[in-house]
N, C-alpha and C. Protein backbone atom coordinates (compact mmCIF):
# COMPACT_ATOMS: atom_id res chain seq x y z
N UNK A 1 3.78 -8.45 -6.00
CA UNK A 1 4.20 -9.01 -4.73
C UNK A 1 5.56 -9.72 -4.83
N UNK A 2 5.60 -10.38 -5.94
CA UNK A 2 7.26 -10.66 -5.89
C UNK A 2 8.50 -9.82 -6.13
N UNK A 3 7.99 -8.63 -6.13
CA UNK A 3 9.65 -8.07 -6.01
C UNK A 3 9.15 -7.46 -4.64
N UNK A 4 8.36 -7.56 -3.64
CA UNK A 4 8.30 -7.43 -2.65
C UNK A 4 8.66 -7.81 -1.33
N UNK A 5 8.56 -9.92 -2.05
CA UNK A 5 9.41 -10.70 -1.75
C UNK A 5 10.44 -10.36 -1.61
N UNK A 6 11.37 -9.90 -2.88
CA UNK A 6 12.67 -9.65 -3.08
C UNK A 6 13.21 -8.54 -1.98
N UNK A 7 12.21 -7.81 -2.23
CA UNK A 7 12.88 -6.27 -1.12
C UNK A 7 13.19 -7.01 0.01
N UNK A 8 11.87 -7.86 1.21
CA UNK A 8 12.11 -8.62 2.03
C UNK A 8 13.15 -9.13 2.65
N UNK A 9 13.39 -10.01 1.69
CA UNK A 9 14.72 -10.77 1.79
C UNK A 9 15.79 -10.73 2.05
N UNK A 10 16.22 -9.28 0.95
CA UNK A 10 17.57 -8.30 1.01
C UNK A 10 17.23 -7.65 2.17
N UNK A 11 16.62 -6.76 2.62
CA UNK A 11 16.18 -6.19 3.98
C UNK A 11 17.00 -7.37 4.70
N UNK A 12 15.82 -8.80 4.86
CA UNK A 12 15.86 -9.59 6.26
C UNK A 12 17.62 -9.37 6.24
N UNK A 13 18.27 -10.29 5.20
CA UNK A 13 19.67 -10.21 4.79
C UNK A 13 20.58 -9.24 5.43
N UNK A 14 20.25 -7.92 5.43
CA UNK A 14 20.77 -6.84 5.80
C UNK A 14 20.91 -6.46 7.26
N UNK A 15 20.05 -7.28 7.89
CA UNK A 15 19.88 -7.70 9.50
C UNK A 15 18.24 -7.03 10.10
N UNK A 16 17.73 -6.72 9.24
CA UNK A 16 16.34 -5.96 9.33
C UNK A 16 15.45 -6.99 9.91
N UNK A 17 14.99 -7.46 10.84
CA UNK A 17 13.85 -8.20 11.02
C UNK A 17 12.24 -7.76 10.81
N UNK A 18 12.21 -7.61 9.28
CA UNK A 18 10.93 -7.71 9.11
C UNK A 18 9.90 -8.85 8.63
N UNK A 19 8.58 -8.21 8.96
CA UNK A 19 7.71 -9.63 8.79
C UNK A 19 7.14 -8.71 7.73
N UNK A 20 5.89 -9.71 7.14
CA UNK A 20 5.29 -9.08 5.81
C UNK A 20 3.72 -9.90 6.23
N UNK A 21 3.02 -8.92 6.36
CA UNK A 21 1.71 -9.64 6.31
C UNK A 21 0.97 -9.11 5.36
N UNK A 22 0.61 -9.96 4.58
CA UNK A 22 -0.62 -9.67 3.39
C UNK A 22 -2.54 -10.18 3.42
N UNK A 23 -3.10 -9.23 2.54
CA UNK A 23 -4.47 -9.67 3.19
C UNK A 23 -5.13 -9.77 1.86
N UNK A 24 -6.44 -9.97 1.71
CA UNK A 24 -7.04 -10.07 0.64
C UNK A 24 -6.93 -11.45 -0.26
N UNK A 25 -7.42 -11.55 -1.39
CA UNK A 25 -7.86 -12.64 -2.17
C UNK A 25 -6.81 -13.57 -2.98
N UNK A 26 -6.61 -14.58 -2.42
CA UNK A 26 -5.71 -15.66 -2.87
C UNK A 26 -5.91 -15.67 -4.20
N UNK A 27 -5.93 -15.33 -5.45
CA UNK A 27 -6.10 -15.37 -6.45
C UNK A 27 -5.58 -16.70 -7.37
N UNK A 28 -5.25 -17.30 -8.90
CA UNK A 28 -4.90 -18.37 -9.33
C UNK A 28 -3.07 -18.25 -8.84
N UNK A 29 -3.07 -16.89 -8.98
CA UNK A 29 -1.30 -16.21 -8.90
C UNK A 29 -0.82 -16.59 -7.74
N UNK A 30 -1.68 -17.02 -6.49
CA UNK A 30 -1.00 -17.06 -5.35
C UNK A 30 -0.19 -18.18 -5.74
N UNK A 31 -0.34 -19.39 -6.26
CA UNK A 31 0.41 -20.39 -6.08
C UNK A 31 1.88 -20.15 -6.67
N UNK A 32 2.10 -19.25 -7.31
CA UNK A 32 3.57 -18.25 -7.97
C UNK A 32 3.97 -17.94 -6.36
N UNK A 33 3.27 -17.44 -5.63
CA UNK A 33 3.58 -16.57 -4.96
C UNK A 33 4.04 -16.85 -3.53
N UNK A 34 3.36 -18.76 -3.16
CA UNK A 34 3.94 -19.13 -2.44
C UNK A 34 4.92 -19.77 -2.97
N UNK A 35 5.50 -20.16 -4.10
CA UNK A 35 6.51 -21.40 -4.67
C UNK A 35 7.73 -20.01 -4.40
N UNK A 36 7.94 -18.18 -4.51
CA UNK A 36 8.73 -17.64 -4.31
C UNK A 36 8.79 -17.83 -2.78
N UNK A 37 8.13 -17.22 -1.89
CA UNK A 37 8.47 -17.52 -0.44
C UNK A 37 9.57 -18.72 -0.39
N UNK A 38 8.97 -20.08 -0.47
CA UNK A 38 9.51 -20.68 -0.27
C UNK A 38 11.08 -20.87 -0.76
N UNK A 39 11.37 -20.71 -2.11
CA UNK A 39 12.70 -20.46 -2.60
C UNK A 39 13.24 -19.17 -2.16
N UNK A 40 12.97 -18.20 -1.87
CA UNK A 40 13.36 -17.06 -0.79
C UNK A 40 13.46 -17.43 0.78
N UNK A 41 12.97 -18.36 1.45
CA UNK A 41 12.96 -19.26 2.82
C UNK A 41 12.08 -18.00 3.49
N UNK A 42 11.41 -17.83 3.04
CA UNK A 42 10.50 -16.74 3.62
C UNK A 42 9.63 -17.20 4.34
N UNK A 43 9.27 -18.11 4.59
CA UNK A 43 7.78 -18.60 5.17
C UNK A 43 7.89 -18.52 6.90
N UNK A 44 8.79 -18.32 7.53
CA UNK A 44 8.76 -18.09 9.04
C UNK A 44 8.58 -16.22 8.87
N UNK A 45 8.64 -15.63 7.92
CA UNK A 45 8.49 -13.92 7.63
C UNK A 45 7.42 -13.53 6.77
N UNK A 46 6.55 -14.47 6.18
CA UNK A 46 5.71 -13.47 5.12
C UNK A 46 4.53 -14.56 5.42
N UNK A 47 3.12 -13.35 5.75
CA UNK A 47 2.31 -14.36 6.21
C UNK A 47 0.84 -14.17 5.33
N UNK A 48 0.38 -14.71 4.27
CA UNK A 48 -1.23 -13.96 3.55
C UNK A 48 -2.08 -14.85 4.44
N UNK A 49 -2.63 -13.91 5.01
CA UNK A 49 -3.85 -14.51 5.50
C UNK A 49 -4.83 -14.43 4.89
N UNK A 50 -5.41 -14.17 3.67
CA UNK A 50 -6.37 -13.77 2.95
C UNK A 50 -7.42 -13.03 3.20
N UNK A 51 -8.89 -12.71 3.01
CA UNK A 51 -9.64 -12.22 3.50
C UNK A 51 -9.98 -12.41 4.93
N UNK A 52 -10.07 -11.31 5.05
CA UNK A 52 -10.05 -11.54 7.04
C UNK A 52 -11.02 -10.26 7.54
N UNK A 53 -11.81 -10.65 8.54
CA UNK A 53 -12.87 -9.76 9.24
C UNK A 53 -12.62 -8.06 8.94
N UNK A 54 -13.35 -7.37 8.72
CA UNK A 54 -13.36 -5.93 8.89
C UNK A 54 -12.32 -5.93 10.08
N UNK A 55 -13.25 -5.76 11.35
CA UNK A 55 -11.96 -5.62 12.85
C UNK A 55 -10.94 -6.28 13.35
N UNK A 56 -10.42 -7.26 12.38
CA UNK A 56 -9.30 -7.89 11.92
C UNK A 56 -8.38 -6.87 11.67
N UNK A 57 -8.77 -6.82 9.84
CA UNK A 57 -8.19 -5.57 9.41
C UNK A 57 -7.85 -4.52 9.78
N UNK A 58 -9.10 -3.71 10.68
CA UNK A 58 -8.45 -2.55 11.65
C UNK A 58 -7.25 -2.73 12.36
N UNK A 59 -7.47 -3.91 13.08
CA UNK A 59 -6.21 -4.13 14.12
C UNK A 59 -4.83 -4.59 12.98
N UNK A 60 -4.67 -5.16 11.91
CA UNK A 60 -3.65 -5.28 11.14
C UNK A 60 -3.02 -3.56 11.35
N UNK A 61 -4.35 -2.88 10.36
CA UNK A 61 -3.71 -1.53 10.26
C UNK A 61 -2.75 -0.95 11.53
N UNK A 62 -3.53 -0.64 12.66
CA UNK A 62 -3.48 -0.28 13.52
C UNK A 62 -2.48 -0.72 14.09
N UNK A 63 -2.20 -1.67 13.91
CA UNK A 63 -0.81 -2.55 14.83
C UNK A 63 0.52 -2.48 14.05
N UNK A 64 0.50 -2.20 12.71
CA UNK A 64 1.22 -2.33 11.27
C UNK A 64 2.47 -1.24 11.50
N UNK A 65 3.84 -1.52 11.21
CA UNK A 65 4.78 0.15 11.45
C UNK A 65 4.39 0.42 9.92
N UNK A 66 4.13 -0.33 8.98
CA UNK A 66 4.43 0.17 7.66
C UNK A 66 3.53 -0.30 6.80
N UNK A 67 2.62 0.82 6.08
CA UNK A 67 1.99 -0.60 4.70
C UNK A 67 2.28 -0.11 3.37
N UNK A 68 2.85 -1.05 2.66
CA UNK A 68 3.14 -1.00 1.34
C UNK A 68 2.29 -1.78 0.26
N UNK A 69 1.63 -0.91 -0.52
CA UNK A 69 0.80 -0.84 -1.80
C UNK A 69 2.38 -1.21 -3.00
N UNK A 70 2.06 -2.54 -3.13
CA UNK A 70 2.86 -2.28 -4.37
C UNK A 70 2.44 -2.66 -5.53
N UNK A 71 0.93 -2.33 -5.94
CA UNK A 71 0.58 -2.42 -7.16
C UNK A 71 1.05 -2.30 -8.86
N UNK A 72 0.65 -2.83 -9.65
CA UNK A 72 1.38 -3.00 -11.04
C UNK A 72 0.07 -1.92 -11.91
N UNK A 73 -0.70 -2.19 -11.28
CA UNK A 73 -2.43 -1.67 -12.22
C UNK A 73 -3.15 -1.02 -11.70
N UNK A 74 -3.50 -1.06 -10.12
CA UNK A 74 -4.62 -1.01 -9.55
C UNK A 74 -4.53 0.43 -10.03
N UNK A 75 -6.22 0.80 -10.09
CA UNK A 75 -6.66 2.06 -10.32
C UNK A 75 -6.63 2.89 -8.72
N UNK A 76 -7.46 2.67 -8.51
CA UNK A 76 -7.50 2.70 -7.12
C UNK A 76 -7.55 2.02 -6.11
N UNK A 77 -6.80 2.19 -4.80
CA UNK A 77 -6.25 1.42 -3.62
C UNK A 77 -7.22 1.77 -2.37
N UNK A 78 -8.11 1.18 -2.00
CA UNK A 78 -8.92 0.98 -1.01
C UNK A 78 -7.92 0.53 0.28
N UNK A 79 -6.49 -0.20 0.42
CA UNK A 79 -6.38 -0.08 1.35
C UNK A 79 -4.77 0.88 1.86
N UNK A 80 -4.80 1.56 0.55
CA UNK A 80 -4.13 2.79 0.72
C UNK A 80 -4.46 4.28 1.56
N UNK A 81 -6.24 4.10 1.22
CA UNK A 81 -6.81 5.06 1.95
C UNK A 81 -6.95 4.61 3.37
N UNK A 82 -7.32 3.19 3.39
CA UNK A 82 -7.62 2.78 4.85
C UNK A 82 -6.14 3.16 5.40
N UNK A 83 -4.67 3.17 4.62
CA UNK A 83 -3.47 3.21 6.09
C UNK A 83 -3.76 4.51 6.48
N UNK A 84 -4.07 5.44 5.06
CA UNK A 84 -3.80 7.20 5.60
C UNK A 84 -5.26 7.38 6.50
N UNK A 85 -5.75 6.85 6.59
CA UNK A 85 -7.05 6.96 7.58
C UNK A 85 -7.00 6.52 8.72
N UNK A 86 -5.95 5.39 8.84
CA UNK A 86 -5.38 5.14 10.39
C UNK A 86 -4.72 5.53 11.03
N UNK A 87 -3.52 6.22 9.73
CA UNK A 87 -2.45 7.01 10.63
C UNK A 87 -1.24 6.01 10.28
N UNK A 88 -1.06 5.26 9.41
CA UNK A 88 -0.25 3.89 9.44
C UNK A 88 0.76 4.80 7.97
N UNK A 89 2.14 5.01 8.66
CA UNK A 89 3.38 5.20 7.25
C UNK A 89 2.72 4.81 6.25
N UNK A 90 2.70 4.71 5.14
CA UNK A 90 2.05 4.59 3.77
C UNK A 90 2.83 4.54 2.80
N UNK A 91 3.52 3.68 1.85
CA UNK A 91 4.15 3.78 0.63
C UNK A 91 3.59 3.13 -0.47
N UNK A 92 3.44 3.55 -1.71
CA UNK A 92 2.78 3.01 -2.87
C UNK A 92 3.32 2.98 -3.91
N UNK A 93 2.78 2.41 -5.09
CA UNK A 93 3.71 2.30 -6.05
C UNK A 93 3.05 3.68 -6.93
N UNK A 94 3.88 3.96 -7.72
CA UNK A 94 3.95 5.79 -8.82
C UNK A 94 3.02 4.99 -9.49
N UNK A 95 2.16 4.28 -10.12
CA UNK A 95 1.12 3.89 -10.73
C UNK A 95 -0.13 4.97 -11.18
N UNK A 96 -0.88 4.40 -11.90
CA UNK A 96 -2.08 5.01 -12.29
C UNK A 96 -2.52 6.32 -11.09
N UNK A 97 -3.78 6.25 -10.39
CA UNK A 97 -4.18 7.19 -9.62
C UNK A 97 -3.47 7.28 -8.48
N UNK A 98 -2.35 6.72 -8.11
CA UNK A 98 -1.83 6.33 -6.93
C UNK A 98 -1.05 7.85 -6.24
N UNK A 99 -0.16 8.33 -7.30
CA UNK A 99 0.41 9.05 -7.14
C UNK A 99 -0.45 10.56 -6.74
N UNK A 100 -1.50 10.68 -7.42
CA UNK A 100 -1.96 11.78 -6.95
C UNK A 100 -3.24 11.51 -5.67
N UNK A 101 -3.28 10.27 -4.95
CA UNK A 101 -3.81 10.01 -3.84
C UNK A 101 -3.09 10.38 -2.85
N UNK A 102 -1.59 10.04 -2.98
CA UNK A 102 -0.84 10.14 -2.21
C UNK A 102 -0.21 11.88 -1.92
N UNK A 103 -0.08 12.61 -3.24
CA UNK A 103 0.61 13.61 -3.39
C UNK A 103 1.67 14.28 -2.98
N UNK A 104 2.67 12.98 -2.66
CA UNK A 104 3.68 13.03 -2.66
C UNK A 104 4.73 12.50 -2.60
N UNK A 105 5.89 13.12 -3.76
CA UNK A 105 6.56 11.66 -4.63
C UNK A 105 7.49 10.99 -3.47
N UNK A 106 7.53 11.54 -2.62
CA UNK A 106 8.97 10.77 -1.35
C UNK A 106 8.06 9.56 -0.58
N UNK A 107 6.72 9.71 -0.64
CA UNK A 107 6.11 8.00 -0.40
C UNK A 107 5.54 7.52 -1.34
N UNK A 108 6.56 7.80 -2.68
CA UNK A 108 5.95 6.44 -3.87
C UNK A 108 7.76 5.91 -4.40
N UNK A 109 7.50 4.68 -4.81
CA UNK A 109 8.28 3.65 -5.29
C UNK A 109 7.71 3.22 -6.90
N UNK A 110 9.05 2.84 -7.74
CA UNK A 110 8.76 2.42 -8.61
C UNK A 110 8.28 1.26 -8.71
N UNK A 111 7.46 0.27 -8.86
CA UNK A 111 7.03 -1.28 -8.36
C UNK A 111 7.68 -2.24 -8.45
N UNK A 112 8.82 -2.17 -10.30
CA UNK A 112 9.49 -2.92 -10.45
C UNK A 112 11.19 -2.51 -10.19
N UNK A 113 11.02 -1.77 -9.36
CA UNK A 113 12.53 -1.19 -9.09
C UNK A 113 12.67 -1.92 -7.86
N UNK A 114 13.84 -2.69 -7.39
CA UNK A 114 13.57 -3.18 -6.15
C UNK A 114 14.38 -2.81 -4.90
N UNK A 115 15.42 -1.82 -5.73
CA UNK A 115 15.93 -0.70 -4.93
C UNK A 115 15.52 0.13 -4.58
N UNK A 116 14.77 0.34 -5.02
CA UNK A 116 13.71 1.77 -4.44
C UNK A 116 12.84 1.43 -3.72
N UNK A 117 12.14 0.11 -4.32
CA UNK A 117 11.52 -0.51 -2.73
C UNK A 117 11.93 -0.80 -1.71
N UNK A 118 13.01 -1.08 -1.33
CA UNK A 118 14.03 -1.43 -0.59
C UNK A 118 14.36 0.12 0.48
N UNK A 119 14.61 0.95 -0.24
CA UNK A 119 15.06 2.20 0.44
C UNK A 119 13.60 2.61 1.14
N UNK A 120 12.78 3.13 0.44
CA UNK A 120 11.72 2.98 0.86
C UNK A 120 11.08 2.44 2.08
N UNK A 121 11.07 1.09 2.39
CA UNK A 121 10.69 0.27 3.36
C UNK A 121 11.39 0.46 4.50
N UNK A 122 13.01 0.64 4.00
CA UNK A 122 13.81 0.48 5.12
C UNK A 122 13.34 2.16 5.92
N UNK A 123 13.35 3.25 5.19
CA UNK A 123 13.30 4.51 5.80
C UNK A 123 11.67 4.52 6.01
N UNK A 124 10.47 4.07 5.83
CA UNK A 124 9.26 4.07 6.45
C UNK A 124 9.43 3.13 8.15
N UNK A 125 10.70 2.40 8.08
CA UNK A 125 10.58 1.71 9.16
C UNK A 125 11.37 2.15 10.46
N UNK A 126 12.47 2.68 9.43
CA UNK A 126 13.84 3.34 10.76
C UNK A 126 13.93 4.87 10.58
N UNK A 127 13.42 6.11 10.16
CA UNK A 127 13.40 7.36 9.79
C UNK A 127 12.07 7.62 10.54
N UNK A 128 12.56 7.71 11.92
CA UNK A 128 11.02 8.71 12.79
C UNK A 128 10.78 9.57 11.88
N UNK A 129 11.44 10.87 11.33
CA UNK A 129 11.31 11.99 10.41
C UNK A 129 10.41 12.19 9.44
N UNK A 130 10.72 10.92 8.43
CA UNK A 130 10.25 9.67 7.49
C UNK A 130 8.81 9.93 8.21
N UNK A 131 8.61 8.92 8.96
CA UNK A 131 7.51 8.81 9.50
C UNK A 131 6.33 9.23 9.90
N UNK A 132 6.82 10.46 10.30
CA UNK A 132 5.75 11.36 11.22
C UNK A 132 5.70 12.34 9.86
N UNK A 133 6.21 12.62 8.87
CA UNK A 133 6.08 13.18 7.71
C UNK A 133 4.53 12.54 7.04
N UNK A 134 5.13 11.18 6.73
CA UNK A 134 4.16 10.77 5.97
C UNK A 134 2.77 10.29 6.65
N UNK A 135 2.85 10.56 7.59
CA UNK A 135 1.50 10.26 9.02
C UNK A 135 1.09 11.81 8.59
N UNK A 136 1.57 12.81 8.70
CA UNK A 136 1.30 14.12 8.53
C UNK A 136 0.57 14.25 7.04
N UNK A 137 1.45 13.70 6.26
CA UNK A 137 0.77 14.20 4.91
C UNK A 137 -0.57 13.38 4.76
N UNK A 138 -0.42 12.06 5.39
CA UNK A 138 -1.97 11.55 5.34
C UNK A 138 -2.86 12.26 5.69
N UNK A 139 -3.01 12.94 6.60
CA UNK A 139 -3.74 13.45 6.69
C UNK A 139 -3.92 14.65 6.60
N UNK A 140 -3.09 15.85 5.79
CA UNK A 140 -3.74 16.30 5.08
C UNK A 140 -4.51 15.97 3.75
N UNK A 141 -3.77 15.03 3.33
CA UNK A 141 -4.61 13.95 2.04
C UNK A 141 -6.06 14.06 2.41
N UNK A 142 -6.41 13.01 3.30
CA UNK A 142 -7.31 12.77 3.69
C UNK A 142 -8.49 14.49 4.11
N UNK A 143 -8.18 14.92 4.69
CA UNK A 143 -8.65 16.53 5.02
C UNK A 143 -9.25 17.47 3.48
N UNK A 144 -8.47 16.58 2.20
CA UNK A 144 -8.61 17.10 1.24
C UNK A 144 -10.08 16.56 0.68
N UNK A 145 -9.70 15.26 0.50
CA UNK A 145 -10.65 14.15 -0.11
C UNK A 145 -12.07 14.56 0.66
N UNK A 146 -11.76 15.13 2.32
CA UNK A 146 -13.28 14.88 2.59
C UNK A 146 -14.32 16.16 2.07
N UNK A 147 -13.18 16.73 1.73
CA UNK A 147 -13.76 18.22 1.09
C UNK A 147 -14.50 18.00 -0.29
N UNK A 148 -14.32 17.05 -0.96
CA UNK A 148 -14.59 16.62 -2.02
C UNK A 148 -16.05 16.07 -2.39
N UNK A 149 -17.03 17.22 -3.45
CA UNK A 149 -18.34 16.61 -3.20
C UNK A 149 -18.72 15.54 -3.93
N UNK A 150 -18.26 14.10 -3.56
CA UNK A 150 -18.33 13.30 -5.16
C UNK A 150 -20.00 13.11 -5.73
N UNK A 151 -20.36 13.41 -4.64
CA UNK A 151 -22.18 12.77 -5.21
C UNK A 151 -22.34 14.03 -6.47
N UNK A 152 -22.10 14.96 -5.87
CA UNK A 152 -22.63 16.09 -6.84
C UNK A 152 -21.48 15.98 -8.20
N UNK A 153 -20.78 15.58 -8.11
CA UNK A 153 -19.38 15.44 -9.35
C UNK A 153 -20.28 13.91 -10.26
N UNK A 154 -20.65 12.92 -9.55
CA UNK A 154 -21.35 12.07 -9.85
C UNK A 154 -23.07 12.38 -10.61
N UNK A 155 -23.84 12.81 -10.21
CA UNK A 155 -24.27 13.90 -10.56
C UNK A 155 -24.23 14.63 -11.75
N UNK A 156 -23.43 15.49 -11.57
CA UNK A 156 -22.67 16.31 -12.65
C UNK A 156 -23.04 15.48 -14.52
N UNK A 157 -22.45 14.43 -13.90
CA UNK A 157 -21.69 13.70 -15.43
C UNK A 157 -23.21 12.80 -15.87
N UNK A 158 -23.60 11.93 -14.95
CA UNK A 158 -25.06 11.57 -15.44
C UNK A 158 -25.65 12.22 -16.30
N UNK A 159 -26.06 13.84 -15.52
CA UNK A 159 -26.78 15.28 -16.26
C UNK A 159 -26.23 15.42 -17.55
N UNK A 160 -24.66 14.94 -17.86
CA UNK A 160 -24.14 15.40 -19.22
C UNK A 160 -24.26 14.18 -19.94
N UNK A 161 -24.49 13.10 -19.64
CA UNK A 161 -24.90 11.49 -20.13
C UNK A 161 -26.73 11.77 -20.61
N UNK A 162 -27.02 12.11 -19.70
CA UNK A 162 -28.47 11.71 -19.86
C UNK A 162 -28.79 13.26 -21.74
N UNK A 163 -28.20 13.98 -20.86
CA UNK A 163 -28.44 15.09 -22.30
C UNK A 163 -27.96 14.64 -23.50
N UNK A 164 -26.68 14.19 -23.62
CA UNK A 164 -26.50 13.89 -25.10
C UNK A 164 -26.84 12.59 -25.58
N UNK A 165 -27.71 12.03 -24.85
CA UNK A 165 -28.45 10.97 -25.31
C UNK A 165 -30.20 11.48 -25.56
């Protein structure tokens, strides 16, 4: 989240009026995370509301021009699937499973590159083209995944657990 900050900033700087809303679990790290806001003067632009209602969340999504995953680790992004399931631009970081959730490299960013986040954000926000691209590829993403039988893949591997034991 802090070179996210950073993208922010340079954006706002650049004459971009964006806001940044974040959701989920205040962790020990948040307090890093508000001491950057504040030395960035971010706090009238970047807002964590932390855990917040299911139909909260919908309406974040739903209301959102842009959501950016900029994970360092995560395996998998639960609310990466929720943007491509809303229909919400989508950018993530080239990480672990990320990249092949997404499947395709023009909506992933390096995490610690902050130029690339930067380009990124700015063209998910001002590139209709951009846009309706990566609204498009969500959902073929998504069209893919539902094809996908995980119970029986789940399944599968138990059957090969339970045998060689």
């Amino acid at each position: 989240h802090l070179i996210l900050l950073e993208a922010v900033k340079k954006i706002r700087n650049e004459g971009l009026d964006v806001e940044l809303v974040c959701t989920g679990n205040k962790t020990n790290y948040y307090s890093t995370i508000l001491k950057r806001i504040e030395e960035l003067n971010l706090s009238q632009a970047v807002h964590f509301l932390g855990i917040v209602p299911e139909e909260d969340l919908i309406s974040l999504y739903k209301n959102s021009s842009l959501v950016v995953i900029p994970t360092l680790y995560e395996a998998g992004s639960g609310p990466l699937y929720e943007a491509m399931r809303y229909g919400v631009p989508v950018i993530c970081s080239n990480v672990t499973s990320l990249p092949d959730t997404v499947g395709n490299d023009e909506f992933l960013f390096g995490p610690m590159n902050v130029n690339n986040l930067i380009e990124k954000i700015k063209k998910g926000l001002t590139d209709e083209s951009y846009r309706r691209k990566n609204i498009e590829n969500s959902k073929l993403r998504m069209e893919y995944f539902s094809k996908i039988n995980y119970s029986e893949n789940f399944i599968r591997v138990y059957d090969k657990i339970l045998k060689i034991n």
